[in-house]
C-alpha atoms as a PDB file:
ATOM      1  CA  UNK A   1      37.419  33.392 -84.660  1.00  0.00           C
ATOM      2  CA  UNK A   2      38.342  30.327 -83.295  1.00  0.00           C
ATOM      3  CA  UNK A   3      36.692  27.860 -81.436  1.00  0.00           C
ATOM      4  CA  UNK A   4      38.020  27.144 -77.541  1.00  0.00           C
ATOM      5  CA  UNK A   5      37.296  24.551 -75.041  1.00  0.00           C
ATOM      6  CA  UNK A   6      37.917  21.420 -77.475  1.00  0.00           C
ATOM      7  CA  UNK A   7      39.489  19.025 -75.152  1.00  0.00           C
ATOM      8  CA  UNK A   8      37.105  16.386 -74.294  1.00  0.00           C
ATOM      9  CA  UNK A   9      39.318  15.454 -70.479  1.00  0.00           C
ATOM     10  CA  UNK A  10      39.535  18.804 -69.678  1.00  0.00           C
ATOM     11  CA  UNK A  11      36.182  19.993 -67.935  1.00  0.00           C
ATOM     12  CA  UNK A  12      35.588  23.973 -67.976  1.00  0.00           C
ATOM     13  CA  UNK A  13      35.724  25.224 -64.798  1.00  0.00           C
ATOM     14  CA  UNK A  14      36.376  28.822 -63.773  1.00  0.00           C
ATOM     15  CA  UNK A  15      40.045  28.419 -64.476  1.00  0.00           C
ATOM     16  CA  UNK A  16      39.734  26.799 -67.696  1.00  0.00           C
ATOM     17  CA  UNK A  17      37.493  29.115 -69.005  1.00  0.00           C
ATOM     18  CA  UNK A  18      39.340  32.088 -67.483  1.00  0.00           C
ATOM     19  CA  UNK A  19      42.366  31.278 -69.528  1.00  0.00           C
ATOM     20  CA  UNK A  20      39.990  30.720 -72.549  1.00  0.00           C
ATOM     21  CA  UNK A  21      38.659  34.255 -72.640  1.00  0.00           C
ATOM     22  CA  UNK A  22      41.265  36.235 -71.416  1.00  0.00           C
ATOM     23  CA  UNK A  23      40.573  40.098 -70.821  1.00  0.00           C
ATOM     24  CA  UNK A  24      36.708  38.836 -71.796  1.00  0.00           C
ATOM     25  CA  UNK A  25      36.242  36.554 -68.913  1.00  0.00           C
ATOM     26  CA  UNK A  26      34.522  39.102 -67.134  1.00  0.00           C
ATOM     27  CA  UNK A  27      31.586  38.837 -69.768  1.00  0.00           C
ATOM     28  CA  UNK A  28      31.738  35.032 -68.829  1.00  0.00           C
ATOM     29  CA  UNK A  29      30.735  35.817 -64.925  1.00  0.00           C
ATOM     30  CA  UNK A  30      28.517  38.741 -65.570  1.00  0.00           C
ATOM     31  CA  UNK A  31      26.101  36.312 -67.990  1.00  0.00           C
ATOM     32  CA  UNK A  32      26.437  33.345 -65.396  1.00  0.00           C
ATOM     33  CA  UNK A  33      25.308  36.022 -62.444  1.00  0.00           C
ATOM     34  CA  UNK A  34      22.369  37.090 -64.975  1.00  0.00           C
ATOM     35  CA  UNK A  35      21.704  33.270 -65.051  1.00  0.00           C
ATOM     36  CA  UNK A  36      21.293  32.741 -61.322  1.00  0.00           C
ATOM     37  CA  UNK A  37      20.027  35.850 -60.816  1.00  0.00           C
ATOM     38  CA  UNK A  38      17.325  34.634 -63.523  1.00  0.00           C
ATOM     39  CA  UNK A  39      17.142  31.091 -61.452  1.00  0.00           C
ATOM     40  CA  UNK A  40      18.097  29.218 -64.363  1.00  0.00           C
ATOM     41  CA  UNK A  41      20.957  26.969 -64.830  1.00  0.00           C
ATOM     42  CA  UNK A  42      23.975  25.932 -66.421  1.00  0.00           C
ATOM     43  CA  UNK A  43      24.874  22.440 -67.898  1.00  0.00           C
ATOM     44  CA  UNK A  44      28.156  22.337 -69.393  1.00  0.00           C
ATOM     45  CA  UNK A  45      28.883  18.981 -71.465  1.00  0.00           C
ATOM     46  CA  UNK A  46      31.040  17.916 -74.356  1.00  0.00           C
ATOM     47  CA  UNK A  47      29.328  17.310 -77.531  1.00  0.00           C
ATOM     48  CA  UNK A  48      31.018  14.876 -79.909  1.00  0.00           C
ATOM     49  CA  UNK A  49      29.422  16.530 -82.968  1.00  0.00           C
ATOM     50  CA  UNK A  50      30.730  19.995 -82.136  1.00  0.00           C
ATOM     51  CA  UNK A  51      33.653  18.599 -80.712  1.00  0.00           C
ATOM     52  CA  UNK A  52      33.850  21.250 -77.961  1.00  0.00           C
ATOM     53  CA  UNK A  53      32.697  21.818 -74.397  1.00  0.00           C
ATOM     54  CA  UNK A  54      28.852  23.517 -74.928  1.00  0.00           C
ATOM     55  CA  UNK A  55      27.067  25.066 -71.599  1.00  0.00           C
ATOM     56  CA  UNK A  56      23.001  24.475 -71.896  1.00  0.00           C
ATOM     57  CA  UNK A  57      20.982  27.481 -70.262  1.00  0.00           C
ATOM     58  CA  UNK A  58      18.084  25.896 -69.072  1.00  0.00           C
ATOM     59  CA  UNK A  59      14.589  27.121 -67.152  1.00  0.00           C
ATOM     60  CA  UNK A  60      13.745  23.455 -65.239  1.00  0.00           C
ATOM     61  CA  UNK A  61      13.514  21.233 -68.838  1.00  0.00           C
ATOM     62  CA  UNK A  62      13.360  23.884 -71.022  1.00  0.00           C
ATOM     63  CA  UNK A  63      16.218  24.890 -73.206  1.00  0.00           C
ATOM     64  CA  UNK A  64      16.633  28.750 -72.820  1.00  0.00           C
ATOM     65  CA  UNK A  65      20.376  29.139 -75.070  1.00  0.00           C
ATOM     66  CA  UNK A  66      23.422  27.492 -75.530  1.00  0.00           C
ATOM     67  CA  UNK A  67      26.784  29.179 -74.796  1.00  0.00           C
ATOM     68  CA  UNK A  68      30.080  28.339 -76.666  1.00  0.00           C
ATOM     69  CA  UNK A  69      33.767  29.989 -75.746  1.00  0.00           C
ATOM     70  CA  UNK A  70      35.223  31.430 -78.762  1.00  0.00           C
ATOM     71  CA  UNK A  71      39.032  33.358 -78.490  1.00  0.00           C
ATOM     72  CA  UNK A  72      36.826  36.604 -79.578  1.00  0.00           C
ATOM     73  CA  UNK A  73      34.686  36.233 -76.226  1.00  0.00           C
ATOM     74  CA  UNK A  74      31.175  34.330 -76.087  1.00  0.00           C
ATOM     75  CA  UNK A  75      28.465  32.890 -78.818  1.00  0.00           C
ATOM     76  CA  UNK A  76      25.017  32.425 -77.357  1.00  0.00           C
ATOM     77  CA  UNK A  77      22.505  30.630 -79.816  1.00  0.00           C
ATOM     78  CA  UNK A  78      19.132  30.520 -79.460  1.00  0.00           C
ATOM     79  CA  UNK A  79      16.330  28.209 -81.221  1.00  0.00           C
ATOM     80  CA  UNK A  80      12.608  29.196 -81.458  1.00  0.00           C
ATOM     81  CA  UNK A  81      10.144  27.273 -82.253  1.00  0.00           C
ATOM     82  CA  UNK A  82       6.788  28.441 -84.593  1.00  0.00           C
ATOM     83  CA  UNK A  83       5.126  28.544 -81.745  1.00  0.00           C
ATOM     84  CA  UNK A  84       6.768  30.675 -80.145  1.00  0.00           C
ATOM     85  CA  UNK A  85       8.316  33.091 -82.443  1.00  0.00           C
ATOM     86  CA  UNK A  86       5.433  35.852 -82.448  1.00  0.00           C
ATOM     87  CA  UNK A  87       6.298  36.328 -79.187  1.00  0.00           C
ATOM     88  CA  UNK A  88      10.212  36.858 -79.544  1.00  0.00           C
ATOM     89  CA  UNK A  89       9.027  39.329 -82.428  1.00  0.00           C
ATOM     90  CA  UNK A  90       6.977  41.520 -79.668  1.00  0.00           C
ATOM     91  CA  UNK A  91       9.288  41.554 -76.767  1.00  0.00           C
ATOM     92  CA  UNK A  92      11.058  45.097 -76.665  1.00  0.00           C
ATOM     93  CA  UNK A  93      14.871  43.491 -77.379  1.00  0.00           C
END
């Protein structure tokens, strides 16, 4: 698996990322329709530490995921807090 989108003066727009994923780019604009569809959006930045282009889902402040292009298709993480982690455990996923 290797890591795409690494080029800190080349911003990932459709075409970029298109060409990233290949035959998986269709993945790419179903999850970014379930995004809007969800009203959330989509930050893409470069992040020195990763050294790669990293899209932040977001619900107003609120981190939801974090979406990375890999030559294999798409990596979503997600982070929960304590707090919150009972309620990831009980929701039918």
């Amino acid at each position: 698996m290797e890591k795409q989108l690494t080029d800190s003066a080349i911003y990932p727009d459709s075409s970029v990322i298109k060409q990233a994923l290949g035959r998986h780019y269709e993945w790419y604009e179903k999850f970014m329709a379930g995004v809007s569809e969800k009203g959330l959006s989509a930050e893409w930045r470069y992040y020195n530490d990763s050294k790669s282009w990293l899209c932040k889902v977001v619900q107003k402040k609120k981190t939801v995921c974090w979406l990375s292009v890999w030559d294999t298709g798409l990596m979503l993480t997600f982070y929960f807090t304590e707090k919150t982690i009972e309620g990831i455990n009980q929701l039918n996923i």
